[in-house]
Protein backbone atom coordinates (compact mmCIF):
# COMPACT_ATOMS: atom_id res chain seq x y z
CA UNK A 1 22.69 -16.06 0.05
CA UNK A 2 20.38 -13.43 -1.83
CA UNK A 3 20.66 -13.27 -5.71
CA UNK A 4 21.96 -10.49 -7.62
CA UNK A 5 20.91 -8.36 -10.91
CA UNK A 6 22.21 -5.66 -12.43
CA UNK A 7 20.36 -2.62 -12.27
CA UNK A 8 21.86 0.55 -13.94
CA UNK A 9 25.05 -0.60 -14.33
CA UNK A 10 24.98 -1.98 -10.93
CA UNK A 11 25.28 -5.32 -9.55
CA UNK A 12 23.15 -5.63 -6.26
CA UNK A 13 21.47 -8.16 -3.93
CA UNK A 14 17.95 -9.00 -4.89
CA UNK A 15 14.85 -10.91 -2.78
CA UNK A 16 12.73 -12.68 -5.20
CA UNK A 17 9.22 -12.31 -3.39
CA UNK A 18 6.43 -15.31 -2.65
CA UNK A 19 3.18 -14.42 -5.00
CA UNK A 20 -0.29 -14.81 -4.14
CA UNK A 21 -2.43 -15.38 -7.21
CA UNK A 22 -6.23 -13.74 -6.38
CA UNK A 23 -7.23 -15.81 -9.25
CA UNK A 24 -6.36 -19.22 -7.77
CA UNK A 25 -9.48 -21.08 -7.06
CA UNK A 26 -7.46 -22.94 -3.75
CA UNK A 27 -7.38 -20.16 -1.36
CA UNK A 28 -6.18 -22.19 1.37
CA UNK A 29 -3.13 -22.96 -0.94
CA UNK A 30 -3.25 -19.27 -0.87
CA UNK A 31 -3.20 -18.77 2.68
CA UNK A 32 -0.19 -21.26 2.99
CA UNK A 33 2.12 -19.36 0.78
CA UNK A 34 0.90 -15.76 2.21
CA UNK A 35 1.95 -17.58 5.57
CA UNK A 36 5.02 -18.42 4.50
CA UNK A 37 5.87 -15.01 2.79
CA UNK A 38 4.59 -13.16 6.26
CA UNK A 39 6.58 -15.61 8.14
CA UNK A 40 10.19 -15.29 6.53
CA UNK A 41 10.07 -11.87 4.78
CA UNK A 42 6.67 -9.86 5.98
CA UNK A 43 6.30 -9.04 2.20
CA UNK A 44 4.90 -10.98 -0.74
CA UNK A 45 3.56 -9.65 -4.60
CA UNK A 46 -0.59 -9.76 -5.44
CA UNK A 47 -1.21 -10.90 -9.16
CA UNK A 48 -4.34 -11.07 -10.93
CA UNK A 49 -6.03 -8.68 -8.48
CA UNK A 50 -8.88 -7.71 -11.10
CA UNK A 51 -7.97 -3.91 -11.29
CA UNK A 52 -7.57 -3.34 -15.12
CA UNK A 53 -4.77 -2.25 -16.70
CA UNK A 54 -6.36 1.02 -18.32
CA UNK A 55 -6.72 1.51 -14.38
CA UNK A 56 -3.75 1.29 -13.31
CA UNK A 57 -2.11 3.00 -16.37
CA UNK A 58 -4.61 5.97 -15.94
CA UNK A 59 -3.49 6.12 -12.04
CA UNK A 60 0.11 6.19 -13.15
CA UNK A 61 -0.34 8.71 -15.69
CA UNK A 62 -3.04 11.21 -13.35
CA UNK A 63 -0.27 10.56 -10.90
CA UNK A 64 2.24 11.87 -12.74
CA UNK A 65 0.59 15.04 -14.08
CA UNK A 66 -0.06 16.10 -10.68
CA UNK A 67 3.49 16.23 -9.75
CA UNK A 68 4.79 17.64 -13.00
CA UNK A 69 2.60 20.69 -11.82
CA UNK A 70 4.74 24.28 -10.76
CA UNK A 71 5.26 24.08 -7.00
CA UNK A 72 3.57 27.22 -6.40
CA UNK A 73 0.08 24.90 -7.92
CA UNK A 74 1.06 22.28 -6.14
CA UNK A 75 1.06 23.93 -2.77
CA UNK A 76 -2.11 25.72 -2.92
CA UNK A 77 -3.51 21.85 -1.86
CA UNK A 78 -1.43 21.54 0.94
CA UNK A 79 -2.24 18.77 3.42
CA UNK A 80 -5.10 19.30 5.86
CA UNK A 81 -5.30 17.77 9.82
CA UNK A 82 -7.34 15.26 8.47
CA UNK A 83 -3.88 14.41 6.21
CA UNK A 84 -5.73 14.90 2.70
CA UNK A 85 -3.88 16.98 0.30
CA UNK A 86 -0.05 17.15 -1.03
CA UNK A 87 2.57 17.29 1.54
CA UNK A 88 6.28 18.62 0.04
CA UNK A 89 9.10 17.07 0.34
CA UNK A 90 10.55 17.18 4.08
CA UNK A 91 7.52 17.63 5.84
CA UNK A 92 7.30 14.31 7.18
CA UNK A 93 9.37 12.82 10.25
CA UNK A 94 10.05 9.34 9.35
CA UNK A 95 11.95 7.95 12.21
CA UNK A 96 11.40 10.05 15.41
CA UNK A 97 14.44 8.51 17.09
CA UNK A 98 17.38 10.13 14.23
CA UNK A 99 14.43 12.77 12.72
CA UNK A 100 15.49 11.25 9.10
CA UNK A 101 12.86 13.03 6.73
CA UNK A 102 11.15 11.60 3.66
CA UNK A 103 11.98 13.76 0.84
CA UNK A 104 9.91 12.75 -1.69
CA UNK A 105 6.62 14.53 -2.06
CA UNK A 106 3.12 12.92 -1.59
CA UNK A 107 -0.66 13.42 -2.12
CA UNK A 108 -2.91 11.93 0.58
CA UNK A 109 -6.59 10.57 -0.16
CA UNK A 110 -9.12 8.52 1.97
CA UNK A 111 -12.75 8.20 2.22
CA UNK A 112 -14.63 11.50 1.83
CA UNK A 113 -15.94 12.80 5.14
CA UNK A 114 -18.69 15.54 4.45
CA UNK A 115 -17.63 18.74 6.48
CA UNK A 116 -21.03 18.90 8.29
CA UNK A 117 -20.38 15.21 9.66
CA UNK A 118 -19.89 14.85 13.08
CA UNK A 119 -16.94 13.01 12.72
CA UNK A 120 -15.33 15.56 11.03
CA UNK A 121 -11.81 16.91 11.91
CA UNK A 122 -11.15 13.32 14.07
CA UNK A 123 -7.84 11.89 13.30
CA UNK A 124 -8.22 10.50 9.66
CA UNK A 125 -11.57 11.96 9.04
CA UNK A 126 -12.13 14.77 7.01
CA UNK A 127 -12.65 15.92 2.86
CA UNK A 128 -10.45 15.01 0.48
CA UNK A 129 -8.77 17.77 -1.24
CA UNK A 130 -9.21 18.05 -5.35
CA UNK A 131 -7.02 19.41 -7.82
CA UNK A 132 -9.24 21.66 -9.84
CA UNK A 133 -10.83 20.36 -12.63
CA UNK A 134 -9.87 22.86 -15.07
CA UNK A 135 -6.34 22.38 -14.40
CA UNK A 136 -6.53 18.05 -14.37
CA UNK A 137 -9.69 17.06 -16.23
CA UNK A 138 -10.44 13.48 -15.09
CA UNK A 139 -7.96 13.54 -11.85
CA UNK A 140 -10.67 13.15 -9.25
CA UNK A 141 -12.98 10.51 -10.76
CA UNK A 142 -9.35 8.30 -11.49
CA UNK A 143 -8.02 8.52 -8.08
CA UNK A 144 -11.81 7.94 -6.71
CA UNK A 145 -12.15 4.78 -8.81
CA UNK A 146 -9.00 3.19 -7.65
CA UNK A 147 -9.14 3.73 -4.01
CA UNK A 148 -13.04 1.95 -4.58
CA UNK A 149 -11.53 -0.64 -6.06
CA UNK A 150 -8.51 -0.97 -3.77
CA UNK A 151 -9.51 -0.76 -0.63
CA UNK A 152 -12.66 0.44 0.28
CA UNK A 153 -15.26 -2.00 1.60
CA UNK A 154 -18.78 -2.77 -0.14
CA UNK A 155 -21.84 -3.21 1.36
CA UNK A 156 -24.07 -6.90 0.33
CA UNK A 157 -22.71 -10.17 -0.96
CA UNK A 158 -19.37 -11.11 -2.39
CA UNK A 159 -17.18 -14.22 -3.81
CA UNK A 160 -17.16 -14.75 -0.01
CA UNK A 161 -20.17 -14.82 0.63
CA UNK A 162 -22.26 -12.54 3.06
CA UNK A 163 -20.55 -10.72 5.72
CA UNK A 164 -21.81 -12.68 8.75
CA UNK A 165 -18.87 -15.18 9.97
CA UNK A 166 -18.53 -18.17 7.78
CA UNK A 167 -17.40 -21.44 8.67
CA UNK A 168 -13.99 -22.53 7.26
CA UNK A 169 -15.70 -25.74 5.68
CA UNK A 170 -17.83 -23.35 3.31
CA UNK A 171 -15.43 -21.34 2.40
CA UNK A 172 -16.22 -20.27 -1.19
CA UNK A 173 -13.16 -19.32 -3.16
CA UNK A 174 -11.81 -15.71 -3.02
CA UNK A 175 -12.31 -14.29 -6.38
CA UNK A 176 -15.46 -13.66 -8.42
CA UNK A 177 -14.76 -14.92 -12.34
CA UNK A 178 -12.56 -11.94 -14.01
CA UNK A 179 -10.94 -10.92 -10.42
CA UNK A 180 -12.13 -9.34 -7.41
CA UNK A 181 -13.24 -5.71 -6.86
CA UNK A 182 -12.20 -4.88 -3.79
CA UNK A 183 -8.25 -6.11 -3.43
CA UNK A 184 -7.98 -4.92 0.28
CA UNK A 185 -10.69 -6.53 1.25
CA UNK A 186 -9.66 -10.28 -0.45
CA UNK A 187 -6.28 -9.78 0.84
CA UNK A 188 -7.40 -9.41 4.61
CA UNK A 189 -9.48 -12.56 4.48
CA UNK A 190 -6.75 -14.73 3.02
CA UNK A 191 -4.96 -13.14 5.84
CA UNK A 192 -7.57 -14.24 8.13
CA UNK A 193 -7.44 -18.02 7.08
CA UNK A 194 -3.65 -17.42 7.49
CA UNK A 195 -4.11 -16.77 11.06
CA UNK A 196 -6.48 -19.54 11.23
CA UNK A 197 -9.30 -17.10 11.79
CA UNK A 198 -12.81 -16.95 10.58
CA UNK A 199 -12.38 -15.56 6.90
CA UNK A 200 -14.48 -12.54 7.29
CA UNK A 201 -12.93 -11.62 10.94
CA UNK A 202 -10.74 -8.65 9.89
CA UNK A 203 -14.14 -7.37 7.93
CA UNK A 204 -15.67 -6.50 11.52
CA UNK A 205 -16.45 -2.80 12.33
CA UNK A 206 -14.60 -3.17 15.80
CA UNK A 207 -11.32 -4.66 13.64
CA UNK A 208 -10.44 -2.86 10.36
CA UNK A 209 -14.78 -2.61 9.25
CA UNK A 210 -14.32 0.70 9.57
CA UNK A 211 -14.69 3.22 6.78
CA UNK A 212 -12.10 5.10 7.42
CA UNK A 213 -9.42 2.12 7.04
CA UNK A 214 -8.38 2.67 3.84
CA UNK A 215 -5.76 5.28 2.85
CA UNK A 216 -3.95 5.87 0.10
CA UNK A 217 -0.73 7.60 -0.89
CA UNK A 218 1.06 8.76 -4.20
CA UNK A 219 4.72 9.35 -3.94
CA UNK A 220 7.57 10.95 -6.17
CA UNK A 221 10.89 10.94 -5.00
CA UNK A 222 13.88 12.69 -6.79
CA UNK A 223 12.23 16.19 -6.75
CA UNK A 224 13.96 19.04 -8.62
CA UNK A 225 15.24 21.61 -6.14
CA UNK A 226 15.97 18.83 -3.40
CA UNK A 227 18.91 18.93 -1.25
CA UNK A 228 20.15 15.64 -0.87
CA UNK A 229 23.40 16.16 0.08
CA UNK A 230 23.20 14.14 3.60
CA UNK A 231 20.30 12.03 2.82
CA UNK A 232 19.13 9.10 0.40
CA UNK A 233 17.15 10.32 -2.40
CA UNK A 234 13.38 8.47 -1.00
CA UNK A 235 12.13 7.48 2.00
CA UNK A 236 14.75 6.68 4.79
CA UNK A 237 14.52 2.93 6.37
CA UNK A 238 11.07 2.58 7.90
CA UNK A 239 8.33 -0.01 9.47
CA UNK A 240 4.48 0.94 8.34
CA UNK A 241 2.63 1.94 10.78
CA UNK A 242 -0.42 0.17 9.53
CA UNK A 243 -2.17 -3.12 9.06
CA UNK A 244 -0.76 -3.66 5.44
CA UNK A 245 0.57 -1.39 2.14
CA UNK A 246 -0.42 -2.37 -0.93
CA UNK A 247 2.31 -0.37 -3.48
CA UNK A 248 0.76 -0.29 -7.11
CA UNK A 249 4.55 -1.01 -8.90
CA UNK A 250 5.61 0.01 -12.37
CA UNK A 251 9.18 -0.80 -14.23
CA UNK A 252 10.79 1.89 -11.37
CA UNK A 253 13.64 -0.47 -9.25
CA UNK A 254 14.01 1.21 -6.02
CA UNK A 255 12.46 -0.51 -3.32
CA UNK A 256 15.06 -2.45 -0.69
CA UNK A 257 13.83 -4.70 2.46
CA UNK A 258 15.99 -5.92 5.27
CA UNK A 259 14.47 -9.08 6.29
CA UNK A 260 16.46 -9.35 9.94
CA UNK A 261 15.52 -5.63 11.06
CA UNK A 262 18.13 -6.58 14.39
CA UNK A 263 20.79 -7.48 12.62
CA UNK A 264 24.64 -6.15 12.27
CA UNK A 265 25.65 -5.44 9.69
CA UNK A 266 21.77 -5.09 7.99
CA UNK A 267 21.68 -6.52 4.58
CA UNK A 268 19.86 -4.57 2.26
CA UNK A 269 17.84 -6.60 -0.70
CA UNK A 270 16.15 -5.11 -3.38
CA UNK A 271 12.95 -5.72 -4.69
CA UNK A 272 12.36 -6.44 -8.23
CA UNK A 273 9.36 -4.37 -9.50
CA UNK A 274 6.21 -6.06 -11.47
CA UNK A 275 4.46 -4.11 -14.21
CA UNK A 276 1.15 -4.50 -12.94
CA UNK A 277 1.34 -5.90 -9.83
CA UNK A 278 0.97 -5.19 -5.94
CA UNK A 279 3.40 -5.41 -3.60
CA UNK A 280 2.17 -5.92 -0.28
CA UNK A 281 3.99 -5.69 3.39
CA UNK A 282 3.29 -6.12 6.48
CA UNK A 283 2.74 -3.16 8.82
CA UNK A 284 2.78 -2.75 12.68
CA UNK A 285 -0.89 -3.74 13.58
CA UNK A 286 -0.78 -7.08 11.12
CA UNK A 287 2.54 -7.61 13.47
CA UNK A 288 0.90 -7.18 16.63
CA UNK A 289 -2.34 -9.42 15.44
CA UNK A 290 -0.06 -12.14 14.45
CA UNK A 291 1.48 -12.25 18.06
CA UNK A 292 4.84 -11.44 16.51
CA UNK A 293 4.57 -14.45 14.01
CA UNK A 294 4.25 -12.36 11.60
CA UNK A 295 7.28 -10.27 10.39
CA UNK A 296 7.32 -6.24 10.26
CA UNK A 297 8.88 -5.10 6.95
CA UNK A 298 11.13 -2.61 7.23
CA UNK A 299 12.20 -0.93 4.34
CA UNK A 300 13.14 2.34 2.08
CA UNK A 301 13.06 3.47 -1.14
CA UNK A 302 15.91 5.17 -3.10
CA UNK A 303 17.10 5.55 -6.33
CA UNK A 304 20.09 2.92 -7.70
């Protein structure tokens, strides 16, 4: 039976999420309770992850400023094919089988791909769009920063040691003293030990080594102007098409999971947020690498 809190006046059915500590020097304790979270729920919390917290409050804060901007700004860095840029509300298809719509608004980023690269205009490859600098001072260099320190890989040694495959007895711990700087990257190997894999395997180019891996997305849901007279407030129930989400959280409740997607009636828990923390889930690929062992999250976000 789930627990229950009350949240605006509101008494609803809460999942109190497994935590993985990025500090703890026993990261195959770690990769027994990420196991366990994959296994039962497909969604567990990151603590201790080494991103400061004048990072994360500057993120929140550039975040917001971007969206508080008129519309008519706001559109002039409309979403490229490469998906960079801001993408207003109802532009996405979320579920192809009812065509339920996300109607929050977004702002896509990923690596930088120089125009005169030969990669560029492939599926996820491209330039990132900018807000100009003389409207948000400082907006480009934040958002730059944390995706570096999220998600993108780093070239030479780490508190893993160097990138060729290391055997599980030499396993160093995960963390460097003060917390990692690259959280993607420290997730996917205790992942990796999870699985009973070598702890640098997802790290290879032909698995998720590729540049162009990371991704990140700001959201804001509950946009003036909205119609939501047939439809939830966020994003309607979804799976992530993707190897894992890592959600930077703030005090905002919102988030719900079903844990038995199959089931009828589907129960509906919500997530309690952590000031601070990540919340991570489980996306398709992750599924399909786990041979189904581990459990696809799906979930939405609305407003209580």
């Amino acid at each position: 039976m789930a627990d229950h809190s009350t949240v605006n006046g509101s008494e609803i059915p809460v999942y109190n999420l497994k935590c993985i500590d990025l500090a703890n020097p026993d990261v195959h304790q770690s990769a027994a309770v990420l196991k366990q979270a994959c296994m039962e729920s497909g969604i567990f919390y990151v603590i201790n992850h080494g991103l400061s917290e004048e990072l994360m409050n500057e993120f929140f804060g550039q975040m917001k400023k971007f969206f508080a901007l008129p519309m008519d700004e706001k559109k002039k860095l409309f979403w490229n094919q490469s998906l960079r840029g801001y993408r207003p509300p109802a532009q996405a298809v979320i579920d192809n089988k009812t065509q339920q719509k996300d109607f929050g608004e977004a702002y896509h980023i990923g690596v930088d791909v120089a125009k005169d690269d030969p990669n560029c205009g492939k599926f996820f490859y491209g330039p990132n769009i900018w807000p100009p600098a003389d409207i948000l001072p400082g907006w480009k260099e934040t958002m730059m920063r944390y995706q570096e320190e999220t998600m993108k890989k780093k070239n030479g040694p780490d508190a893993f040691g160097p990138s060729q495959p290391i055997p599980l007895a030499l396993e160093p711990s995960p963390m460097p003293k003060g917390g990692p700087r690259n959280v993607g990257r420290a997730i996917g190997r205790i992942i990796a030990l999870a699985l009973d894999l070598n702890v640098d395997f997802f790290d290879q180019p032909e698995i998720l080594g590729n540049k162009t891996a990371s991704y990140s997305n700001m959201f804001h849901y509950g946009v003036p102007g909205t119609d939501f007279s047939k439809e939830i407030v966020g994003a309607p129930p979804h799976c992530d098409l993707n190897f894992i989400t890592l959600l930077a959280t703030d005090e905002i409740w919102g988030l719900q999971i079903c844990r038995e997607k199959n089931a009828q009636p589907q129960l509906w828990e919500a997530i309690p947020p952590v000031k601070g923390a990540f919340i991570v889930n489980v996306g398709d690929m992750l599924e399909m690498l786990s041979n189904g062992a581990f459990r696809l999250c799906l979930n939405y976000w609305d407003e209580f």
